[in-house]
Protein backbone atom coordinates (compact mmCIF):
# COMPACT_ATOMS: atom_id res chain seq x y z
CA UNK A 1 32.27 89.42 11.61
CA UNK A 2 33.07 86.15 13.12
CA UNK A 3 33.80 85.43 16.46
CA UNK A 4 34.21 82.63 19.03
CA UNK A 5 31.65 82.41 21.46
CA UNK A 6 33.04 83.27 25.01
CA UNK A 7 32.41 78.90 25.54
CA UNK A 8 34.57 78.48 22.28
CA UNK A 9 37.23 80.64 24.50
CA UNK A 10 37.31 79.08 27.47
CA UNK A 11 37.41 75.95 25.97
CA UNK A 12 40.36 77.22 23.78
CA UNK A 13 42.18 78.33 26.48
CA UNK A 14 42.85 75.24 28.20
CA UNK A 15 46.16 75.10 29.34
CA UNK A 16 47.86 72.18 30.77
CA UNK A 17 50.42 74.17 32.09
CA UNK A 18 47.79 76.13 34.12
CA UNK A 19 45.98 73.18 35.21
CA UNK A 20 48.88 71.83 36.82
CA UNK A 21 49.61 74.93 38.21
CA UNK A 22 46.00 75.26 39.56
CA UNK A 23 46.57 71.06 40.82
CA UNK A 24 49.85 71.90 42.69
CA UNK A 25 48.69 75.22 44.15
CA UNK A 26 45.82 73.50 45.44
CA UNK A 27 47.37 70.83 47.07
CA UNK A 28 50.37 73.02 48.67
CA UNK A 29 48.05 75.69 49.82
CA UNK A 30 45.32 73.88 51.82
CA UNK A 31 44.68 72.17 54.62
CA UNK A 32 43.73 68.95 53.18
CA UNK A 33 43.63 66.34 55.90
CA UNK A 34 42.79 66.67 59.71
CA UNK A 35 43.19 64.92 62.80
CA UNK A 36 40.30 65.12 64.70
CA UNK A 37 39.70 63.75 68.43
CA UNK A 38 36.85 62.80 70.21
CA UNK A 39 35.62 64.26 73.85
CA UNK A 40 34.66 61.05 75.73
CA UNK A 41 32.12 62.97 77.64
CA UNK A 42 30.15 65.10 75.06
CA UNK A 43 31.45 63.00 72.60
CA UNK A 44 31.53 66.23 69.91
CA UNK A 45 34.29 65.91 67.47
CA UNK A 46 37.49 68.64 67.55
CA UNK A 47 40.10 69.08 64.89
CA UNK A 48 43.39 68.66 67.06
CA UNK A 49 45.66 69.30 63.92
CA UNK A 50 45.62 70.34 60.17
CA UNK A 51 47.84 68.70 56.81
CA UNK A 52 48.80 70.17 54.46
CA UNK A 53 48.82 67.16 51.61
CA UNK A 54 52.49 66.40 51.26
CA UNK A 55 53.11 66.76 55.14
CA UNK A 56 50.06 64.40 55.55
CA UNK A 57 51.82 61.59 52.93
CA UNK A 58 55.27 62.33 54.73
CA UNK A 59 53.69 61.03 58.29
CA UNK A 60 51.15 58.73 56.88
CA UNK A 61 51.09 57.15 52.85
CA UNK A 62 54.21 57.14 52.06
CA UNK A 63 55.45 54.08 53.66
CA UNK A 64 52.52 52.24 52.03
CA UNK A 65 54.01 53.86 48.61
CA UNK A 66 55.61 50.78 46.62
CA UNK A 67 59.29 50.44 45.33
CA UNK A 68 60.53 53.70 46.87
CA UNK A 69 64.36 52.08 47.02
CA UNK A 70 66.54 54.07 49.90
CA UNK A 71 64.17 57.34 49.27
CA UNK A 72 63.47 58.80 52.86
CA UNK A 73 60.26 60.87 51.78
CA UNK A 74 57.87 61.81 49.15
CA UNK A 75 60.15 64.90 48.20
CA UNK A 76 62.88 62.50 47.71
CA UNK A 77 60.89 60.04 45.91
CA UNK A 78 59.10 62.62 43.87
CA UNK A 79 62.69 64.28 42.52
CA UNK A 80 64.34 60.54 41.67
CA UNK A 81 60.77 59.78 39.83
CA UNK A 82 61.69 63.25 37.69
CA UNK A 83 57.94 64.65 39.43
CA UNK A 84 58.88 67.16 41.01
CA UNK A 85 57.37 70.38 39.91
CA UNK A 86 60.17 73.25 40.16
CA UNK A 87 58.52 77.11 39.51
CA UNK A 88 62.22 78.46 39.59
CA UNK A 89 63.02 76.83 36.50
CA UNK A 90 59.29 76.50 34.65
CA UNK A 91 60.83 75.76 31.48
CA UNK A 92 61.96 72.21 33.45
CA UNK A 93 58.54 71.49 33.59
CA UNK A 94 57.90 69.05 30.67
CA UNK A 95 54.71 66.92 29.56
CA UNK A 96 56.12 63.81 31.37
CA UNK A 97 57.03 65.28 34.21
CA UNK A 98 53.44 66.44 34.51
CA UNK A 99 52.44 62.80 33.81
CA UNK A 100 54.88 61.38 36.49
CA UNK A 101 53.33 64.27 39.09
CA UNK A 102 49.96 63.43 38.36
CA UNK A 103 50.91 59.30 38.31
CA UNK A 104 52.31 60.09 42.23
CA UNK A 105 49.06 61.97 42.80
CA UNK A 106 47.26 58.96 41.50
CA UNK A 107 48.90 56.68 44.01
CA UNK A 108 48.58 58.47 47.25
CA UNK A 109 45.34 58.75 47.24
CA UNK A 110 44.84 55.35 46.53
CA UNK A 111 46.76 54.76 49.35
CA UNK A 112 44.81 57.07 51.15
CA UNK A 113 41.13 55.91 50.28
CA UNK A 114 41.89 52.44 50.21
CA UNK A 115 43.24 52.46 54.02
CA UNK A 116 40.47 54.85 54.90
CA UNK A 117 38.59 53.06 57.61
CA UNK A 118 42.58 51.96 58.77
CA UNK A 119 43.48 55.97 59.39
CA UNK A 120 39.76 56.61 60.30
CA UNK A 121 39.96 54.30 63.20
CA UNK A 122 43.83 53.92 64.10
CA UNK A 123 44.44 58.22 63.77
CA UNK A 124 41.50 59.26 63.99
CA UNK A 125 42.25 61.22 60.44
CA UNK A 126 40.10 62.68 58.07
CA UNK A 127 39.69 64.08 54.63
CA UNK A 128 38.55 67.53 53.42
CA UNK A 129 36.52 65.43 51.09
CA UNK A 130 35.28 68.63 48.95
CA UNK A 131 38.51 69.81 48.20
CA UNK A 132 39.29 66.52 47.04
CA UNK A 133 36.43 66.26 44.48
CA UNK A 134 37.41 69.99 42.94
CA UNK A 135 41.24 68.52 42.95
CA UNK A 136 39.83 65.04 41.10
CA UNK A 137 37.97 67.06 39.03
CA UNK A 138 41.30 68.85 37.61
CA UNK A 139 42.91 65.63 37.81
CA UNK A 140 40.61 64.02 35.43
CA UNK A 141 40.07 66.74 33.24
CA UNK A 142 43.54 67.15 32.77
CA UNK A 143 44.58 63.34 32.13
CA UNK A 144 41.62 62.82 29.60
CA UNK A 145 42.91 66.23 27.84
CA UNK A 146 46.50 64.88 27.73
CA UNK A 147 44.71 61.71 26.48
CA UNK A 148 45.77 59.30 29.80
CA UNK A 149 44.79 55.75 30.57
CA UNK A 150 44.75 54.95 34.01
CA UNK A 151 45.33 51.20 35.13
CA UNK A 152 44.57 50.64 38.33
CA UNK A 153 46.24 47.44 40.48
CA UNK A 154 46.56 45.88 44.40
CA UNK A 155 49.36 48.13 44.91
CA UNK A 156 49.51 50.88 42.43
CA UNK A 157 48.52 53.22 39.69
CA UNK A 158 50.06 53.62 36.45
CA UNK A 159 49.34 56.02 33.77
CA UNK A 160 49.69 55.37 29.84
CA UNK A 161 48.89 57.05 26.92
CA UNK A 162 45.41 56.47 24.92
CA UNK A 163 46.19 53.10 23.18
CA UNK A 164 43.27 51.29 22.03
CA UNK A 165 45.92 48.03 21.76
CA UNK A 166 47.72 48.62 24.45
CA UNK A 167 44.46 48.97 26.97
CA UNK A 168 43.03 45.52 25.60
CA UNK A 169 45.94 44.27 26.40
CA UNK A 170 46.80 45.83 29.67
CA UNK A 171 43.46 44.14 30.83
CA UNK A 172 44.93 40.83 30.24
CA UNK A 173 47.67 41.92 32.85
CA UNK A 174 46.94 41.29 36.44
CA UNK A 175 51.50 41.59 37.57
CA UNK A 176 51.42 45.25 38.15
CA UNK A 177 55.19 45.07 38.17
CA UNK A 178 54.67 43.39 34.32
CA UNK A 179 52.01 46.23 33.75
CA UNK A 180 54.53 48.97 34.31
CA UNK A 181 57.20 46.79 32.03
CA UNK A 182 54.73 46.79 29.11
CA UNK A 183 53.99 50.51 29.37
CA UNK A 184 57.95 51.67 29.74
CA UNK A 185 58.70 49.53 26.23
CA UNK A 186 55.92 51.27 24.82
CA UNK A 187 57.11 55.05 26.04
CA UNK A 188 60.42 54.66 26.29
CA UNK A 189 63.50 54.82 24.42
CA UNK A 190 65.88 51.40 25.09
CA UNK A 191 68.48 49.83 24.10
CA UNK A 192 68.50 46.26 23.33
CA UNK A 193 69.34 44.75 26.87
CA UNK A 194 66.46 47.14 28.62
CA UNK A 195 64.10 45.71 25.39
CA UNK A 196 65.11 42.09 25.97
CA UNK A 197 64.85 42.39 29.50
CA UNK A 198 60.89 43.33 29.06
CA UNK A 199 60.55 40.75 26.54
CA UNK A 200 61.85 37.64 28.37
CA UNK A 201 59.75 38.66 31.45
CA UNK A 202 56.40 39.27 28.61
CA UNK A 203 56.97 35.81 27.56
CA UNK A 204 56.28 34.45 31.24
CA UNK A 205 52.90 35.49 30.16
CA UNK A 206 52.45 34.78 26.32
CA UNK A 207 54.46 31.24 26.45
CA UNK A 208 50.82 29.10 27.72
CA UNK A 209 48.74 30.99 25.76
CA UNK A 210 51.01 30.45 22.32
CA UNK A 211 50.85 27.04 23.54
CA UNK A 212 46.60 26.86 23.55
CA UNK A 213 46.56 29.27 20.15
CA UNK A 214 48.37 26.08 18.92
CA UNK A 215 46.39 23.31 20.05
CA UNK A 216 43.47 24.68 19.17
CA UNK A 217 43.97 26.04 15.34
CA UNK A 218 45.61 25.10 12.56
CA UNK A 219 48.55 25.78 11.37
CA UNK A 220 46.64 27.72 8.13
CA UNK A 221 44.63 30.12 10.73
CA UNK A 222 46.51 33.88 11.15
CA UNK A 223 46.45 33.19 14.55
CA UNK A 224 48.47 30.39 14.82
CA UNK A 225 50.96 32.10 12.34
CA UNK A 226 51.62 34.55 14.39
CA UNK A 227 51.83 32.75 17.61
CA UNK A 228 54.62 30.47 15.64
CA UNK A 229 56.42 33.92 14.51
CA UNK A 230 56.30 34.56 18.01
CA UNK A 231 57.71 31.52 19.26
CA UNK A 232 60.48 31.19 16.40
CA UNK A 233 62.07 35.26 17.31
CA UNK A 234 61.71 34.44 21.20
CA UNK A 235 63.00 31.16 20.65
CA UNK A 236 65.91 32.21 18.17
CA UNK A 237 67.08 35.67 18.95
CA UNK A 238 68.76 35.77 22.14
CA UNK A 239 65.54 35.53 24.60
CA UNK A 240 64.58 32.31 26.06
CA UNK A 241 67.76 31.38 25.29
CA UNK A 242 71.12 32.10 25.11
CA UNK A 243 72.29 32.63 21.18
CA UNK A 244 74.66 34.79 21.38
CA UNK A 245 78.22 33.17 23.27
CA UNK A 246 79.79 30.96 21.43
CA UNK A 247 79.65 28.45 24.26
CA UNK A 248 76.43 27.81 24.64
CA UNK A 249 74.17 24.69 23.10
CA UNK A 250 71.52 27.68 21.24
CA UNK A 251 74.52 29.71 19.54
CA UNK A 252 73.47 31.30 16.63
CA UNK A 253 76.34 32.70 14.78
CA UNK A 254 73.99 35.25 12.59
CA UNK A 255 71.91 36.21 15.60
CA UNK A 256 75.36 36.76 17.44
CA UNK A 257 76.29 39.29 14.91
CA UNK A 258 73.58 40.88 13.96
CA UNK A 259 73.66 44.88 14.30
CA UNK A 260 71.95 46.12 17.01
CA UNK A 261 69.80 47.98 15.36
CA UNK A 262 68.40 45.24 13.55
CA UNK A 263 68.05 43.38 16.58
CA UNK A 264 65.77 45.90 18.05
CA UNK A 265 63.72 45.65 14.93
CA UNK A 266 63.31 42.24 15.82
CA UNK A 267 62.08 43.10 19.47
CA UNK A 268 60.07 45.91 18.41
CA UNK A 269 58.23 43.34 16.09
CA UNK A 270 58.07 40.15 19.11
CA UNK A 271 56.60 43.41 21.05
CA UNK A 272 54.27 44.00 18.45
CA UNK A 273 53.33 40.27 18.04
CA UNK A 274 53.01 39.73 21.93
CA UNK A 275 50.43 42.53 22.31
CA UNK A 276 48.44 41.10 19.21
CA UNK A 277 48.25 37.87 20.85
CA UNK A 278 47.03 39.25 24.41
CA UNK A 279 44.59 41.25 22.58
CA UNK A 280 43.15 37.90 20.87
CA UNK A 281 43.19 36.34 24.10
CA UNK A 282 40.97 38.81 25.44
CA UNK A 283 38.79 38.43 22.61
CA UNK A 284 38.56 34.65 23.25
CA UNK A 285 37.99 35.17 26.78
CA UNK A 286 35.52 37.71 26.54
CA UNK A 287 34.82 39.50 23.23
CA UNK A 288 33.78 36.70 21.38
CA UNK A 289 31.32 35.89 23.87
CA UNK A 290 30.04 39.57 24.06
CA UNK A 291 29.99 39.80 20.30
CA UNK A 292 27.45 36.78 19.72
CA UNK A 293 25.35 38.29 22.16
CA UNK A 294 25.06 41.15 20.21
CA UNK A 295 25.13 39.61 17.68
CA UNK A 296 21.83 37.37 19.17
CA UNK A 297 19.91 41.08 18.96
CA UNK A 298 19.52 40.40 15.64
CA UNK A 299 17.44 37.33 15.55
């Protein structure tokens, strides 16, 4: 008879569903953070007050969280960045909205262990720092199950699908605000505007290195055709420029009235063409040296 071994079970029973629920629970349900006081005379250390996690990140983290808008707390915040995780409607609870709960997770305790000597000293707060390694523990388990990259910044955190391209050339990214731009046109569904949008603030970083790609190879090299490619759609289809109104000196008539769906095809492809070229500009910087080291083992 054949059977799975009871490992072959467990391991078949992963749920994400019950991870997050075993995440969440753990973070509502415990007391997490702690501010603790100091008696001058024997100095001995006393916990004056226990946090639960979300209580601690309303007092403390979350005016250090970035690009909140008007939102007045992390409840707020969470519900507008569609993380909130509601157990009276489970069925609301969707992959990405794991993702996005897991993304805020990320952030505040950056926050948190980034400022730590800051709240250490100023508050005199502390971290249940057990806890905290069973919760990363979930945390990581779960994002390398859902197959998450994690990009780490100054400010913030995002999280991304598994991409090899995408990851080589997220590492050629140091605009965390650009970082998130490139990940949304790669998850999301947009229209034209949101895609041009993306694009014309991409080419802020592509334009100088098109412009070394082409004073450094020929014009027969692969590299320098697609670099070209690249410049002639940003140059010609409503991107650096304006082709589109009649009035202005880069009018196109064609481009003007071309279908949109076509022109997304277009954008999808200077998308396409933009990560290729960060991707060889990693391996220029940094590849290609790597590579004739190894390559060095062989001699």
């Amino acid at each position: 008879m054949k059977r799975n071994t009871i490992f072959e079970k467990v391991k078949n029973s992963y749920s994400i569903y019950s991870e997050i629920d075993k995440i969440h629970h753990a973070i509502l349900y415990n007391d997490m953070f702690y501010l603790c006081k100091t008696d001058n005379h024997t100095q001995k250390v006393a916990i004056v007050k226990e946090f639960h996690f979300f209580d601690f990140c309303n007092n403390y983290l979350f005016k250090f969280l970035p690009d909140t808008g008007t939102c007045l707390n992390i409840k707020e915040f969470m519900d507008r960045a569609e993380a909130s995780l509601d157990y009276t409607r489970r069925y609301s609870i969707t992959e990405d909205r794991i993702i996005n709960y897991l993304e805020v997770l990320e952030n505040l305790f950056k926050i948190y262990f980034d400022r730590y000597g800051y709240f250490k000293r100023k508050y005199g707060l502390k971290c249940d720092l057990n806890l905290y390694k069973e919760i990363r523990f979930l945390i990581d388990s779960l994002e390398k199950h859902m197959g998450l990259s994690k990009k780490e910044f100054k400010d913030r955190v995002i999280l991304y699908s598994e991409n090899f391209k995408l990851s080589e050339a997220l590492e050629q990214v140091k605009s965390s605000d650009l970082a998130v731009e490139i990940v949304k046109y790669d998850k999301e569904i947009l229209d034209c505007n949101g895609k041009r949008k993306i694009l014309k603030e991409l080419d802020t970083l592509v334009e100088p290195i098109i412009g070394k790609i082409k004073k450094r190879y020929g014009n027969n090299s692969v590299i320098w055709c697609i670099a070209d490619d690249l410049s002639c759609i940003l140059n010609n289809f409503n991107i650096r420029h304006n082709n589109c109104e009649s009035g202005s000196k880069k009018y196109i008539k064609n481009v003007a009235n071309l279908e949109e769906q076509k022109l997304c095809e277009v954008y999808d492809t200077a998308y396409s063409l933009i990560i290729d070229i960060l991707i060889w500009n990693k391996y220029e910087d940094d590849l290609k040296k790597r590579i004739e080291t190894f390559k060095s083992y062989l001699t």
